[in-house]
N, C-alpha and C. Protein backbone atom coordinates (compact mmCIF):
# COMPACT_ATOMS: atom_id res chain seq x y z
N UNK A 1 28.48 -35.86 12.24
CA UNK A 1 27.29 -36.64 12.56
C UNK A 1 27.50 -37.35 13.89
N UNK A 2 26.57 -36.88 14.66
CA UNK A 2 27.08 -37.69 16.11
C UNK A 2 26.11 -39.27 15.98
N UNK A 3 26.85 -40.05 16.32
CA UNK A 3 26.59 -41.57 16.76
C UNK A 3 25.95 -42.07 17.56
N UNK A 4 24.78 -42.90 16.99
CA UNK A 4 24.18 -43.68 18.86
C UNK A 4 24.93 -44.70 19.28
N UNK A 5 26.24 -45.02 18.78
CA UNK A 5 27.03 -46.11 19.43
C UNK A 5 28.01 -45.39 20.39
N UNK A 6 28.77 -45.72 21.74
CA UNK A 6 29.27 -45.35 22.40
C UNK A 6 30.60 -46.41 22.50
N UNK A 7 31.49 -46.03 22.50
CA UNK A 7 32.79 -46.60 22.61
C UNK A 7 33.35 -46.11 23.92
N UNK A 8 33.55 -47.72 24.81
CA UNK A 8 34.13 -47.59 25.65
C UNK A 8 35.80 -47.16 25.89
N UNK A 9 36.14 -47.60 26.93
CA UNK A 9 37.51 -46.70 27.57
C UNK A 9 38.47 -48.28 26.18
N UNK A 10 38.21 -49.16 26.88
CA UNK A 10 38.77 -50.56 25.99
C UNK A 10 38.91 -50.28 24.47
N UNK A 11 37.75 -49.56 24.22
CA UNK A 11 38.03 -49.43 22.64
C UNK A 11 38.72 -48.14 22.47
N UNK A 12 38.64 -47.14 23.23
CA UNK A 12 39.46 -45.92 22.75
C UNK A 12 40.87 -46.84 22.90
N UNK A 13 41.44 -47.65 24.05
CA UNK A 13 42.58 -47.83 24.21
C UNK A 13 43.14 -48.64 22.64
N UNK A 14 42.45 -49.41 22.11
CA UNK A 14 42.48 -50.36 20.90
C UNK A 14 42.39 -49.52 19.72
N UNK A 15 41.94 -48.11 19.63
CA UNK A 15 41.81 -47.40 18.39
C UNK A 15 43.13 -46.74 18.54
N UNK A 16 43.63 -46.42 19.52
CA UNK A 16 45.19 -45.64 19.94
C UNK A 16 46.11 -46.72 19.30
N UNK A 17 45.76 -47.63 19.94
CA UNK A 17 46.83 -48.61 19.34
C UNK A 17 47.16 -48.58 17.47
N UNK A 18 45.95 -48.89 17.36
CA UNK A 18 45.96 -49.42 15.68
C UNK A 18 46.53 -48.02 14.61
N UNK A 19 46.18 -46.62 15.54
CA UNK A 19 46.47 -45.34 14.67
C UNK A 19 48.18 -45.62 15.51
N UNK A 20 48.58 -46.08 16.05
CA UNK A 20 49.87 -45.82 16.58
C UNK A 20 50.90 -46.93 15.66
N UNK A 21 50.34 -48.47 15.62
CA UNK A 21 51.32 -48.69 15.09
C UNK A 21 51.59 -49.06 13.65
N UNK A 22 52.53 -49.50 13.37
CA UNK A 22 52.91 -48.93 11.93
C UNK A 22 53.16 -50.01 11.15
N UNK A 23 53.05 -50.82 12.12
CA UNK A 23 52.57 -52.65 11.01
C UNK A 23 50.96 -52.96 11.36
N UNK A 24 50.22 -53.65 10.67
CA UNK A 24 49.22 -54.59 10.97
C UNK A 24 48.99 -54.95 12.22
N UNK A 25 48.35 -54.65 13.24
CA UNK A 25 48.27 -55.36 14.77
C UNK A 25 47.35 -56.46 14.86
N UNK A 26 48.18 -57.60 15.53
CA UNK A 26 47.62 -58.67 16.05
C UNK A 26 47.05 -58.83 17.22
N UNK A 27 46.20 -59.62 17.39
CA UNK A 27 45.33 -59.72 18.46
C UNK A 27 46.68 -60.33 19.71
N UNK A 28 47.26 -60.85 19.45
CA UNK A 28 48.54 -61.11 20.92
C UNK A 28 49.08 -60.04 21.17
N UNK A 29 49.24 -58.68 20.07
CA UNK A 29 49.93 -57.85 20.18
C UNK A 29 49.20 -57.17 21.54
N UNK A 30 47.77 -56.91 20.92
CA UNK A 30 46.88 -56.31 21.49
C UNK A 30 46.99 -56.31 22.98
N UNK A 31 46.57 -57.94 23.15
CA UNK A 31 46.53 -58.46 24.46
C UNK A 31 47.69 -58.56 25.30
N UNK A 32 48.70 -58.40 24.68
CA UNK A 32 49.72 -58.18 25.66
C UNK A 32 50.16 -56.51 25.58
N UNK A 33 49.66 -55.70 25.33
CA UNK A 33 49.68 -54.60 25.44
C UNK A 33 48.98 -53.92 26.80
N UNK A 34 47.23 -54.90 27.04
CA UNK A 34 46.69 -54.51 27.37
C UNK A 34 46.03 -55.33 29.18
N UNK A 35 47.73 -56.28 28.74
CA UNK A 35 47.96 -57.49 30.43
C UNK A 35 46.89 -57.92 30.49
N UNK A 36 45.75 -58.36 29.45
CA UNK A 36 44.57 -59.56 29.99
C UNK A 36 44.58 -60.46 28.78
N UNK A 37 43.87 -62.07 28.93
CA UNK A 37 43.71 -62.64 27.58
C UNK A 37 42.34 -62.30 27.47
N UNK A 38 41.42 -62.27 27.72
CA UNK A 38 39.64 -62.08 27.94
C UNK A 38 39.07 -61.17 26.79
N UNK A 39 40.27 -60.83 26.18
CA UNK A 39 39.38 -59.56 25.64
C UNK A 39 38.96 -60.18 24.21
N UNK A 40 37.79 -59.64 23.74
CA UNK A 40 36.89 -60.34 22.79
C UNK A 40 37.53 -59.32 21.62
N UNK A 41 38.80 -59.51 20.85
CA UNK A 41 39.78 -58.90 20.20
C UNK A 41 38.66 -58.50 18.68
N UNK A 42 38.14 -59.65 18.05
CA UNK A 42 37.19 -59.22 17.32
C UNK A 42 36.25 -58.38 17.32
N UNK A 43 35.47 -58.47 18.38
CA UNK A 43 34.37 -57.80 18.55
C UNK A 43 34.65 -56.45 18.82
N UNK A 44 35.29 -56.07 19.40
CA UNK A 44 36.41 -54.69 19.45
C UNK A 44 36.08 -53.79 18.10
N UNK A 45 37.39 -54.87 17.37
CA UNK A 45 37.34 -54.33 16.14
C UNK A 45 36.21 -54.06 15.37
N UNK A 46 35.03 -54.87 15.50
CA UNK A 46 33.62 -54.74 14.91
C UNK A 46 33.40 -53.59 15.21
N UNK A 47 33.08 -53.19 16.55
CA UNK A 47 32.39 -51.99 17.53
C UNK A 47 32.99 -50.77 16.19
N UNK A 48 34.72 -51.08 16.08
CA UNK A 48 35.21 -49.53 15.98
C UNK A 48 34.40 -49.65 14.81
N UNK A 49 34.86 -50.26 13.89
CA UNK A 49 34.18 -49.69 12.44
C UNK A 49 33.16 -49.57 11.98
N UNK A 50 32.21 -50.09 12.96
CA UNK A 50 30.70 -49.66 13.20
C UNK A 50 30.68 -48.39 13.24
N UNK A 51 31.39 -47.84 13.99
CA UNK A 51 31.70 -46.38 14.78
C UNK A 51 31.62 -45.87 13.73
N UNK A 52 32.95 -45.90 13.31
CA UNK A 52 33.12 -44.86 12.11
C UNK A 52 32.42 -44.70 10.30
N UNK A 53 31.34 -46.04 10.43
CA UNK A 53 30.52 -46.01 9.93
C UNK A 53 29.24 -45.35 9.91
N UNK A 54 28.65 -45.09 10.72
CA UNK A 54 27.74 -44.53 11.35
C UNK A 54 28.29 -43.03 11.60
N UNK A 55 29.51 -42.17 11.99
CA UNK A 55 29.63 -41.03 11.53
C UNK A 55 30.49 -40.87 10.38
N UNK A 56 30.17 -41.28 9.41
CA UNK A 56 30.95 -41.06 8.35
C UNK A 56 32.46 -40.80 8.24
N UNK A 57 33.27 -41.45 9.02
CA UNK A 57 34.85 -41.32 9.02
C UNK A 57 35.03 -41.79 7.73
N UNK A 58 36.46 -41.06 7.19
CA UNK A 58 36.95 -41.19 6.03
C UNK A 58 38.17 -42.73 6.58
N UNK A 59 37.77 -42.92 7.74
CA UNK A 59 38.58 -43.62 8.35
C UNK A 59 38.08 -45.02 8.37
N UNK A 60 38.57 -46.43 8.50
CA UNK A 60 37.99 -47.69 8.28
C UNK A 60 39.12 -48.50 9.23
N UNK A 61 38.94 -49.53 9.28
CA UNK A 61 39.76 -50.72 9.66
C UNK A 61 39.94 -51.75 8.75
N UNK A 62 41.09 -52.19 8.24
CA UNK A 62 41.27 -53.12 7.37
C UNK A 62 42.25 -54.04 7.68
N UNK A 63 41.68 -55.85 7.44
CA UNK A 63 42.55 -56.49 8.06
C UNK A 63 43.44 -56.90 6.84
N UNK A 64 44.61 -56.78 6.71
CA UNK A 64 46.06 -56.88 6.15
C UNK A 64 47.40 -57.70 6.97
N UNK A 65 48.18 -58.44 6.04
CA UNK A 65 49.03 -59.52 6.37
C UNK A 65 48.53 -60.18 8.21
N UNK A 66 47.06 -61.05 8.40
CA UNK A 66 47.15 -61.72 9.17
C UNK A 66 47.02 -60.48 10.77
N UNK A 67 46.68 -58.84 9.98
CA UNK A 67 46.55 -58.10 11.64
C UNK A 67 45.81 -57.22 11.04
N UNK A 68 45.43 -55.97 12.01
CA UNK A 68 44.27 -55.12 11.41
C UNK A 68 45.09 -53.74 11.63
N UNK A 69 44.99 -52.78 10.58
CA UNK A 69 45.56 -51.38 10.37
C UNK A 69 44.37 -51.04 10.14
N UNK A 70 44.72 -49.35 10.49
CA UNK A 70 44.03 -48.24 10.33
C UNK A 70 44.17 -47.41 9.22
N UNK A 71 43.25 -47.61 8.00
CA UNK A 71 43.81 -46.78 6.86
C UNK A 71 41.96 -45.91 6.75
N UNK A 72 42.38 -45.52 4.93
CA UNK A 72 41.46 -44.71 4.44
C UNK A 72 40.69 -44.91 3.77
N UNK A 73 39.40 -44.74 3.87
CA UNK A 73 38.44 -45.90 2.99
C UNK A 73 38.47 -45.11 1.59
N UNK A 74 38.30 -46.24 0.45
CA UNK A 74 38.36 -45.99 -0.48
C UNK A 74 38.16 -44.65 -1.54
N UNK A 75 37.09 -44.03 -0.66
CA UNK A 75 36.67 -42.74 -1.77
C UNK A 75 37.06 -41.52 -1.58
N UNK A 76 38.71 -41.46 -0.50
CA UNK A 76 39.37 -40.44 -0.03
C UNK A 76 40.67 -40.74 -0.46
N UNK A 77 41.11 -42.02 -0.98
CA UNK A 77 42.14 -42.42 -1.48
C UNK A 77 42.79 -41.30 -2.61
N UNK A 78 41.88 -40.68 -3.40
CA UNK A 78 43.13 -40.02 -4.56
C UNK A 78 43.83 -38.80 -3.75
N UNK A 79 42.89 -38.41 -2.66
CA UNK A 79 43.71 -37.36 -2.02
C UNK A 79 44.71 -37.40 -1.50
N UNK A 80 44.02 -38.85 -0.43
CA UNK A 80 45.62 -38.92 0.30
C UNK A 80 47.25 -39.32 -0.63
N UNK A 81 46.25 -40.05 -1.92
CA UNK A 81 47.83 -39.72 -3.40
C UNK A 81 48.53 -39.38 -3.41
N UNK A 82 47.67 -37.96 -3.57
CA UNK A 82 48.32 -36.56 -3.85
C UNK A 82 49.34 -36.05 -2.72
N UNK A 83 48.97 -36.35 -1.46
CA UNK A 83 49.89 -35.80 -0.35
C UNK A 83 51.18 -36.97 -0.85
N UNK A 84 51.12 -38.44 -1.21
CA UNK A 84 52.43 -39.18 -1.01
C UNK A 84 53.11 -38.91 -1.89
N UNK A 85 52.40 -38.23 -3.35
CA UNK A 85 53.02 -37.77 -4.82
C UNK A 85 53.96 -36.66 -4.27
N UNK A 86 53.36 -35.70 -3.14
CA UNK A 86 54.06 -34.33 -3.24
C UNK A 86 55.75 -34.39 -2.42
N UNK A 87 55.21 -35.80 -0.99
CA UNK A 87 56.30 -35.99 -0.55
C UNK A 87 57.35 -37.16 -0.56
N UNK A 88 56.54 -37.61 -1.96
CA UNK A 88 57.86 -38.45 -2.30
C UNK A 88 57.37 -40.03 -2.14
N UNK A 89 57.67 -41.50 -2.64
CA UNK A 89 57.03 -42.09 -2.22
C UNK A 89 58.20 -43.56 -2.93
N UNK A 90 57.91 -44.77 -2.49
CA UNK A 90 58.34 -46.08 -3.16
C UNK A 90 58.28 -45.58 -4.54
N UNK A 91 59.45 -45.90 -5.56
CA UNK A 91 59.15 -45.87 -6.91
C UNK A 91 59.55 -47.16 -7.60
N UNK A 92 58.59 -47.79 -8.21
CA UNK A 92 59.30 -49.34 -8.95
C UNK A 92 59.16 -48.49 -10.31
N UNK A 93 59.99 -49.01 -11.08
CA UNK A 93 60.10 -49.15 -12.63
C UNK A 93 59.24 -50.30 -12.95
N UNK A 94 58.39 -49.96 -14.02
CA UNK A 94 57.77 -51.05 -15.12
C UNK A 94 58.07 -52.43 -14.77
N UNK A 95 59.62 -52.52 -15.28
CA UNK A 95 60.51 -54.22 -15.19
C UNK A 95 60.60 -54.62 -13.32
N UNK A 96 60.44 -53.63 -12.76
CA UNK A 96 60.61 -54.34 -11.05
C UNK A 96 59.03 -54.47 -10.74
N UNK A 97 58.23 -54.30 -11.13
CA UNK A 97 56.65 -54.80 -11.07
C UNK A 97 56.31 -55.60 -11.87
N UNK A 98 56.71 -55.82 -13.23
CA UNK A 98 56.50 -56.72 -13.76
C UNK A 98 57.27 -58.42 -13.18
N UNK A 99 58.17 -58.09 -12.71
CA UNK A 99 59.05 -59.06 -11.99
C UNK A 99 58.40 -59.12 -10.89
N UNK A 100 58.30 -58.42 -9.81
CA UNK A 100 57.02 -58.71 -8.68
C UNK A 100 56.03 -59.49 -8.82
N UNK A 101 55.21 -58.89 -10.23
CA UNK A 101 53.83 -59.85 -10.21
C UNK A 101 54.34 -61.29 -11.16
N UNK A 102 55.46 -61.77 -11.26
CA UNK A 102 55.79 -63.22 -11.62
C UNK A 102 55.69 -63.69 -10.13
N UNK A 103 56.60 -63.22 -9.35
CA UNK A 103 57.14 -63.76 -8.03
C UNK A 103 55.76 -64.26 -7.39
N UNK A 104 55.61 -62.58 -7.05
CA UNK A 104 54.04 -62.83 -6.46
C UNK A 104 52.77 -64.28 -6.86
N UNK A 105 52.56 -64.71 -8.78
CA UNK A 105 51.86 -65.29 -8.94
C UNK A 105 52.45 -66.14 -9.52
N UNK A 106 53.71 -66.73 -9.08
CA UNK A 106 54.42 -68.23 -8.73
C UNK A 106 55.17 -68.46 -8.11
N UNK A 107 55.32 -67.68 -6.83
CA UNK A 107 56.11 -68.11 -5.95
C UNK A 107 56.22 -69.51 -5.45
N UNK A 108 56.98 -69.95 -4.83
CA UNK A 108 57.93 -70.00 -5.28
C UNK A 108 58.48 -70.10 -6.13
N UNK A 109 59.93 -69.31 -6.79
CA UNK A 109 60.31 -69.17 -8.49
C UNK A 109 61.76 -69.00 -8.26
N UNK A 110 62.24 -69.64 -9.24
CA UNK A 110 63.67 -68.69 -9.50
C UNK A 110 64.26 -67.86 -10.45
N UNK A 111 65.20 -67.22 -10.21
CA UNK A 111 65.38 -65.98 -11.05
C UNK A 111 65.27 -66.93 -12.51
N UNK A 112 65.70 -67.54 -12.70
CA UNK A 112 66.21 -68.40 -14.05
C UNK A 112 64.00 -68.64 -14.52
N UNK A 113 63.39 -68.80 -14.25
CA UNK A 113 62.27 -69.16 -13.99
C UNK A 113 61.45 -67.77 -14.62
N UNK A 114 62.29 -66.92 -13.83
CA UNK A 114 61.84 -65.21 -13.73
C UNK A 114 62.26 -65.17 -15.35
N UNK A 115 63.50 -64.99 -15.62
CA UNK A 115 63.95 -64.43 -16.67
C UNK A 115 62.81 -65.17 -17.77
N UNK A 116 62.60 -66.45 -17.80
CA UNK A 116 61.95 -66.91 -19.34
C UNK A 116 60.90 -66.25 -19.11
N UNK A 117 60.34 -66.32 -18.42
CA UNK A 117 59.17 -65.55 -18.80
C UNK A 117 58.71 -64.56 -19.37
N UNK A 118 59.82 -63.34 -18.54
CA UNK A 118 60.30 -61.73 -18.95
C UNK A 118 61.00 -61.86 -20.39
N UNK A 119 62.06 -62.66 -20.45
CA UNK A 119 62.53 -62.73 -22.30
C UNK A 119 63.64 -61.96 -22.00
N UNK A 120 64.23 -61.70 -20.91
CA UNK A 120 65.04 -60.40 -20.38
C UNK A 120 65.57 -61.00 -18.96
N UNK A 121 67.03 -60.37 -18.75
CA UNK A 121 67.66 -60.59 -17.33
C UNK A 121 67.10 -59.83 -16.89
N UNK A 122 66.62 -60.48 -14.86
CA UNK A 122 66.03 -59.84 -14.00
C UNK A 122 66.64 -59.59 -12.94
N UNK A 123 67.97 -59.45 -13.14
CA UNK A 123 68.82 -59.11 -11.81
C UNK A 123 68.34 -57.52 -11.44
N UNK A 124 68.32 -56.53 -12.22
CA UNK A 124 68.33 -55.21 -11.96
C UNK A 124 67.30 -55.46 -10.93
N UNK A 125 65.82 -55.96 -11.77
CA UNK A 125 64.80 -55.41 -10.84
C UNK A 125 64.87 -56.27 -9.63
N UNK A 126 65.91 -57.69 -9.28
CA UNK A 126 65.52 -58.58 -8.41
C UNK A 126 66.15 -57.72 -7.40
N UNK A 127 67.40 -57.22 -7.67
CA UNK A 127 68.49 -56.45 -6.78
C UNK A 127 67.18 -55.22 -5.90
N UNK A 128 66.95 -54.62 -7.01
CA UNK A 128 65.92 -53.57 -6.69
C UNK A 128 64.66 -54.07 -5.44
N UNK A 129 63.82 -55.12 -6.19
CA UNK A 129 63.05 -55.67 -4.45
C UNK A 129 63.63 -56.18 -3.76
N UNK A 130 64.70 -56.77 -3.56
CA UNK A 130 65.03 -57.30 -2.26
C UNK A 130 65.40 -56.29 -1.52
N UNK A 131 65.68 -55.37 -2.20
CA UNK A 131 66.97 -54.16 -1.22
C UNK A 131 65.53 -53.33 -0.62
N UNK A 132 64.27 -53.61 -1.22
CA UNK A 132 63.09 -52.37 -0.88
C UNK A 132 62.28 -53.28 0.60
N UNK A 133 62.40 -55.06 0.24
CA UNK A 133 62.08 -55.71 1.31
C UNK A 133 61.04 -56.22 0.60
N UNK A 134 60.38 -55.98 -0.64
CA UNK A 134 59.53 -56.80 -1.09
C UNK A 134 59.31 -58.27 -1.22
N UNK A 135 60.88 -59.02 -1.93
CA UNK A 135 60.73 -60.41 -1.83
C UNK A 135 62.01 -60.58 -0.89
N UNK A 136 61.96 -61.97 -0.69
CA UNK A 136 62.63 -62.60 0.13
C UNK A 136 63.16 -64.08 -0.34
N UNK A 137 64.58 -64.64 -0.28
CA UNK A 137 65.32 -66.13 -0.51
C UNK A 137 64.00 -66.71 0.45
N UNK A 138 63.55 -67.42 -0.34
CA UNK A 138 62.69 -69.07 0.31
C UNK A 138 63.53 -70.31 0.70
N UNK A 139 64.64 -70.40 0.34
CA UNK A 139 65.10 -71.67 -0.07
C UNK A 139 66.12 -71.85 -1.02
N UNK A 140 66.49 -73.19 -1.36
CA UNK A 140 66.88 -73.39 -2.66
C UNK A 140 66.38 -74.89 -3.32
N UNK A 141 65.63 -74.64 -4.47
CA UNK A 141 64.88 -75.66 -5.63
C UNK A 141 65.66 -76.91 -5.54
N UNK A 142 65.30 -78.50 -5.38
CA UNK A 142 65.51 -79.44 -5.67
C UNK A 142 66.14 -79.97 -6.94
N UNK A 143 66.66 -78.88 -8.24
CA UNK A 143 67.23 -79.76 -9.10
C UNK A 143 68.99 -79.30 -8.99
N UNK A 144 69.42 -79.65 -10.20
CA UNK A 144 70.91 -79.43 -10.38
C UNK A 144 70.99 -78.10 -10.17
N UNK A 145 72.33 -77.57 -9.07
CA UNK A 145 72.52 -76.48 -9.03
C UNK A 145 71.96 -76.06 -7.92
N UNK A 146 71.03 -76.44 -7.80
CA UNK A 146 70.40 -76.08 -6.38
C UNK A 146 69.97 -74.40 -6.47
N UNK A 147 69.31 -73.81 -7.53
CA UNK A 147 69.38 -72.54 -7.64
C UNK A 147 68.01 -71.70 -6.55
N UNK A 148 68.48 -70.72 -5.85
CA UNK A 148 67.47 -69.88 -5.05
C UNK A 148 66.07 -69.52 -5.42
N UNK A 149 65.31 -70.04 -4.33
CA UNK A 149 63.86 -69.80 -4.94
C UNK A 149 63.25 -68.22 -4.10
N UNK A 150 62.34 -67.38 -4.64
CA UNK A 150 61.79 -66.44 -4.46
C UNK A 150 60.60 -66.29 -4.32
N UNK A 151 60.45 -65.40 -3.23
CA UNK A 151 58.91 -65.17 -2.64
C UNK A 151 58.18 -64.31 -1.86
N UNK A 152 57.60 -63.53 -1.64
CA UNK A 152 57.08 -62.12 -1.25
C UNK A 152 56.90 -62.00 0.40
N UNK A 153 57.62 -60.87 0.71
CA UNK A 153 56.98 -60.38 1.91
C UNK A 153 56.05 -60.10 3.13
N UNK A 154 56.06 -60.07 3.96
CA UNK A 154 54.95 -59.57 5.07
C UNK A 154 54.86 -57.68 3.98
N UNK A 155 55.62 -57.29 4.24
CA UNK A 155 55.88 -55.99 3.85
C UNK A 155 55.07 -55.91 2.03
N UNK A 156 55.44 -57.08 1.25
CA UNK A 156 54.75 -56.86 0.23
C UNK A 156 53.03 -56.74 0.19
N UNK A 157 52.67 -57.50 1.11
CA UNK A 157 50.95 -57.63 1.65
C UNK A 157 51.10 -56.72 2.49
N UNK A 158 51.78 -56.07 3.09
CA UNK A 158 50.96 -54.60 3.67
C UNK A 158 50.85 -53.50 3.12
N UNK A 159 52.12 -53.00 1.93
CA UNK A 159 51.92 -52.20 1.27
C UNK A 159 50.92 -51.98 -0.28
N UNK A 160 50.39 -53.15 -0.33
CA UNK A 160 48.88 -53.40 -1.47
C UNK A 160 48.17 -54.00 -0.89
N UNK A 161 47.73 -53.56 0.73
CA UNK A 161 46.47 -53.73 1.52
C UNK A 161 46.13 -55.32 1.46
N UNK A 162 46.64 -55.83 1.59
CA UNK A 162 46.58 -57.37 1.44
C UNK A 162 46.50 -58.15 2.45
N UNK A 163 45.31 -59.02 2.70
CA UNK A 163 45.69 -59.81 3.86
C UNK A 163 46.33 -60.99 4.14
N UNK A 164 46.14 -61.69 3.16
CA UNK A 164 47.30 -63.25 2.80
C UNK A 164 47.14 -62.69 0.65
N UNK A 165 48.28 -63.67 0.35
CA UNK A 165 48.78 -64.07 -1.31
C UNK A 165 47.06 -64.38 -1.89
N UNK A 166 45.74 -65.19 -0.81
CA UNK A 166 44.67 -65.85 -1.69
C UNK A 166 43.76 -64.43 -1.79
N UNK A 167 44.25 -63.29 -1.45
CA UNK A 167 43.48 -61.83 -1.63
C UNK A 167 44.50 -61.21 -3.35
N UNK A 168 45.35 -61.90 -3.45
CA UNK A 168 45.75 -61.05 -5.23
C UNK A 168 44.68 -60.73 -6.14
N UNK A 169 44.42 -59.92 -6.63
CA UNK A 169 43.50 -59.99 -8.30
C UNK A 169 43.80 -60.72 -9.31
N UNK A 170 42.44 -60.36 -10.01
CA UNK A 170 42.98 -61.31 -11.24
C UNK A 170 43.51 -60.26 -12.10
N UNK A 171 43.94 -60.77 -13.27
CA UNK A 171 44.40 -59.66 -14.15
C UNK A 171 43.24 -58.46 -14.47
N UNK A 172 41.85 -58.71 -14.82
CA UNK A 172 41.14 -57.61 -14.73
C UNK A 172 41.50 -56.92 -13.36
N UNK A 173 41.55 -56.74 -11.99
CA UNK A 173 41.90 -55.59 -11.19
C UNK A 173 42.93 -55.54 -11.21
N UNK A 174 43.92 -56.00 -11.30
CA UNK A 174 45.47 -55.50 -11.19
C UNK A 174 46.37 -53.94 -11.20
N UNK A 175 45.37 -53.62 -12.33
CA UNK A 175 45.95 -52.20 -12.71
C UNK A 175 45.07 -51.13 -12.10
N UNK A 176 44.09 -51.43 -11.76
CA UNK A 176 43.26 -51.05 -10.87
C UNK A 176 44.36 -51.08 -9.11
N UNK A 177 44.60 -52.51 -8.79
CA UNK A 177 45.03 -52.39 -7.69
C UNK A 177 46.34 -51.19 -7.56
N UNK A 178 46.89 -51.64 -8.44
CA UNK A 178 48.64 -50.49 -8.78
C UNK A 178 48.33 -48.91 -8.46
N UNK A 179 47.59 -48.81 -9.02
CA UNK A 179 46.99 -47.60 -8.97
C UNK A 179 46.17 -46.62 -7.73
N UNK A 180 45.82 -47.93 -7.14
CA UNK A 180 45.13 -47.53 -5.33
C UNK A 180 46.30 -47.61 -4.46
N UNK A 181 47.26 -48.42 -4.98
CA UNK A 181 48.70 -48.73 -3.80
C UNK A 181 49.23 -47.55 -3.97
N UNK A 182 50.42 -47.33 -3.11
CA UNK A 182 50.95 -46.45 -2.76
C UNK A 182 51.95 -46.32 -3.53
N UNK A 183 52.07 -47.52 -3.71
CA UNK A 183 53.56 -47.25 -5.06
C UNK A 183 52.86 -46.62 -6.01
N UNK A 184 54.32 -46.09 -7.01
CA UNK A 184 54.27 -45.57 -8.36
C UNK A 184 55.07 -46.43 -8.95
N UNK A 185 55.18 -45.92 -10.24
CA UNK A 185 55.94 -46.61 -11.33
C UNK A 185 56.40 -45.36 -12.55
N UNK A 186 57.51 -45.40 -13.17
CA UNK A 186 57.90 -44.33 -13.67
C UNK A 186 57.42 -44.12 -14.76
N UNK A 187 56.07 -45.05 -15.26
CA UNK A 187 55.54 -45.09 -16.35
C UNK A 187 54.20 -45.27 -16.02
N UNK A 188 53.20 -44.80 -17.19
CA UNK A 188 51.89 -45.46 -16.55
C UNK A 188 51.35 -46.20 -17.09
N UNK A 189 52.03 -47.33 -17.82
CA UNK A 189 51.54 -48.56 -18.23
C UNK A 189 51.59 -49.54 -17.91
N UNK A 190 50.60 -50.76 -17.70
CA UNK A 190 51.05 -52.00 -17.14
C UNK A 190 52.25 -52.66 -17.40
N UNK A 191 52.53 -53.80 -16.57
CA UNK A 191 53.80 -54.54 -17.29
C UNK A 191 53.57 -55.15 -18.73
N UNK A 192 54.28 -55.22 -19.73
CA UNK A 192 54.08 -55.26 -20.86
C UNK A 192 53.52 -57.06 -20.66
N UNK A 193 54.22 -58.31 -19.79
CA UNK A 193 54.27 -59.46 -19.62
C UNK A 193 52.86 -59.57 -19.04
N UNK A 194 51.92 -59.07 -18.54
CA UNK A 194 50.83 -59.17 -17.32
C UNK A 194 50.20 -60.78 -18.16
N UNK A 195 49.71 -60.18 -19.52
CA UNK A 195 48.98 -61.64 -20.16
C UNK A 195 49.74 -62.94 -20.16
N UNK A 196 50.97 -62.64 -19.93
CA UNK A 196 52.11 -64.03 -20.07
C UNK A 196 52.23 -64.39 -19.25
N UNK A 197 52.42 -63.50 -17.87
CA UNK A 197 52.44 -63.68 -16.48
C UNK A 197 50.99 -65.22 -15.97
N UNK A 198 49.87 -64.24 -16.21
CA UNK A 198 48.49 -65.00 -16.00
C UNK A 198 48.44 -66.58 -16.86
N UNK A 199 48.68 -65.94 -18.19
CA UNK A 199 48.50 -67.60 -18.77
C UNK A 199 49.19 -68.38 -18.39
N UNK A 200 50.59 -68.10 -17.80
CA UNK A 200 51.79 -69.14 -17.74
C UNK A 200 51.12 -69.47 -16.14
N UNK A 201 50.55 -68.74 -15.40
CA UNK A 201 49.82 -69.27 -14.02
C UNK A 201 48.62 -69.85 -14.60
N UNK A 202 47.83 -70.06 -14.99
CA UNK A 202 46.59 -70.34 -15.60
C UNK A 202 46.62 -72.03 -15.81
N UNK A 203 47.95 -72.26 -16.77
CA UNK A 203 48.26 -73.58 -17.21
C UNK A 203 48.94 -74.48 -16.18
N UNK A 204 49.57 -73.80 -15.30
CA UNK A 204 50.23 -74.24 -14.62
C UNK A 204 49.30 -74.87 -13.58
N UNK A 205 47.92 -74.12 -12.90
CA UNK A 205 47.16 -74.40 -12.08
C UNK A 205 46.10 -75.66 -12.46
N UNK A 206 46.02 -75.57 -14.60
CA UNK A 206 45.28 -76.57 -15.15
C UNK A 206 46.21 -78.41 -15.18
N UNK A 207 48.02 -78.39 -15.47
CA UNK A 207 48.27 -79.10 -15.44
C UNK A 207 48.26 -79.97 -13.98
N UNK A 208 47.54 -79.51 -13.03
CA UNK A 208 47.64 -79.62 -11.69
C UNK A 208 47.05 -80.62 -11.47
């Protein structure tokens, strides 16, 4: 479908960019890419996805961790799946997602924090995200012991299309979201904790 919008030389240079790089691009990135401050970094981005609105690209712009990537709009997603199924892809186990979505929806936490919840030691799966880059040491907690607190990634919000922690679901999309991300899991059931997870955030947000 050809387009009555025309994209200038500025925006081809800004669509190169965003298919080129391989984190989220920021508007400083941009602009110092492109040696001026002037450039109306938003409106840019508007133009493109106008663009590819208007000829039906399977293609979109989505802004994620605080920059804007170039992904696939939603109703081409099971395909592109299928290509990450065939060549391989992130795999969490059940217990390292179920441990994620504690972190994720109380971060800051500590393992000791982690475990009551789970009913189960969480070293395996903690060992497991840190080593993938998902969470990250915050700190260490104010009581006795001084034990390490935990908390999610740039990398965790780019790989479940995320633009800040206040874009999470609630427990109705969750399994929905798992399922559009790129990860797998070696099972296809939610974390068994998801309702314990939520209520124990729920109360926590009411004793507030």
């Amino acid at each position: 479908m050809e387009s009555k919008l025309k994209l200038s030389r500025i925006h081809r240079i800004v669509e190169a960019l965003l298919f080129s790089a391989k984190e989220p691009l920021t508007e400083t990135q941009v602009k110092l890419c492109l040696g001026e401050d002037n450039t109306e970094f938003d409106k840019i981005i508007q133009d493109i996805e106008e663009f590819y609105k208007e000829i039906e690209s399977p293609l979109t712009i989505r802004k994620i961790a605080q920059g804007y990537k170039m992904a696939i709009r939603k109703e081409y997603k099971k395909w592109v799946a299928r290509l990450y199924q065939k060549r391989g892809q992130v795999h969490l186990t059940k217990s390292a997602l179920e441990t994620l979505a504690i972190i994720a929806y109380k971060q800051p936490v500590t393992r000791v924090e982690i475990d009551a919840i789970r009913g189960v030691n969480s070293d395996g799966p903690m060992k497991t995200l840190l080593e993938k880059g998902l969470i990250e040491i915050r700190g260490r907690k104010n009581v006795p012991g001084r034990p390490m607190l935990y908390g999610t990634t740039k990398k965790f919000l780019e790989y479940f299309g995320l633009n800040s922690l206040d874009d999470l679901p609630d427990i109705k999309e969750i399994q929905e979201l798992n399922q559009q991300s790129l990860f797998s899991t070696n099972e296809n059931t939610p974390p068994e904790n998801t309702e314990k997870i939520f209520n124990t955030q729920t109360s926590s947000e009411n004793s507030q």
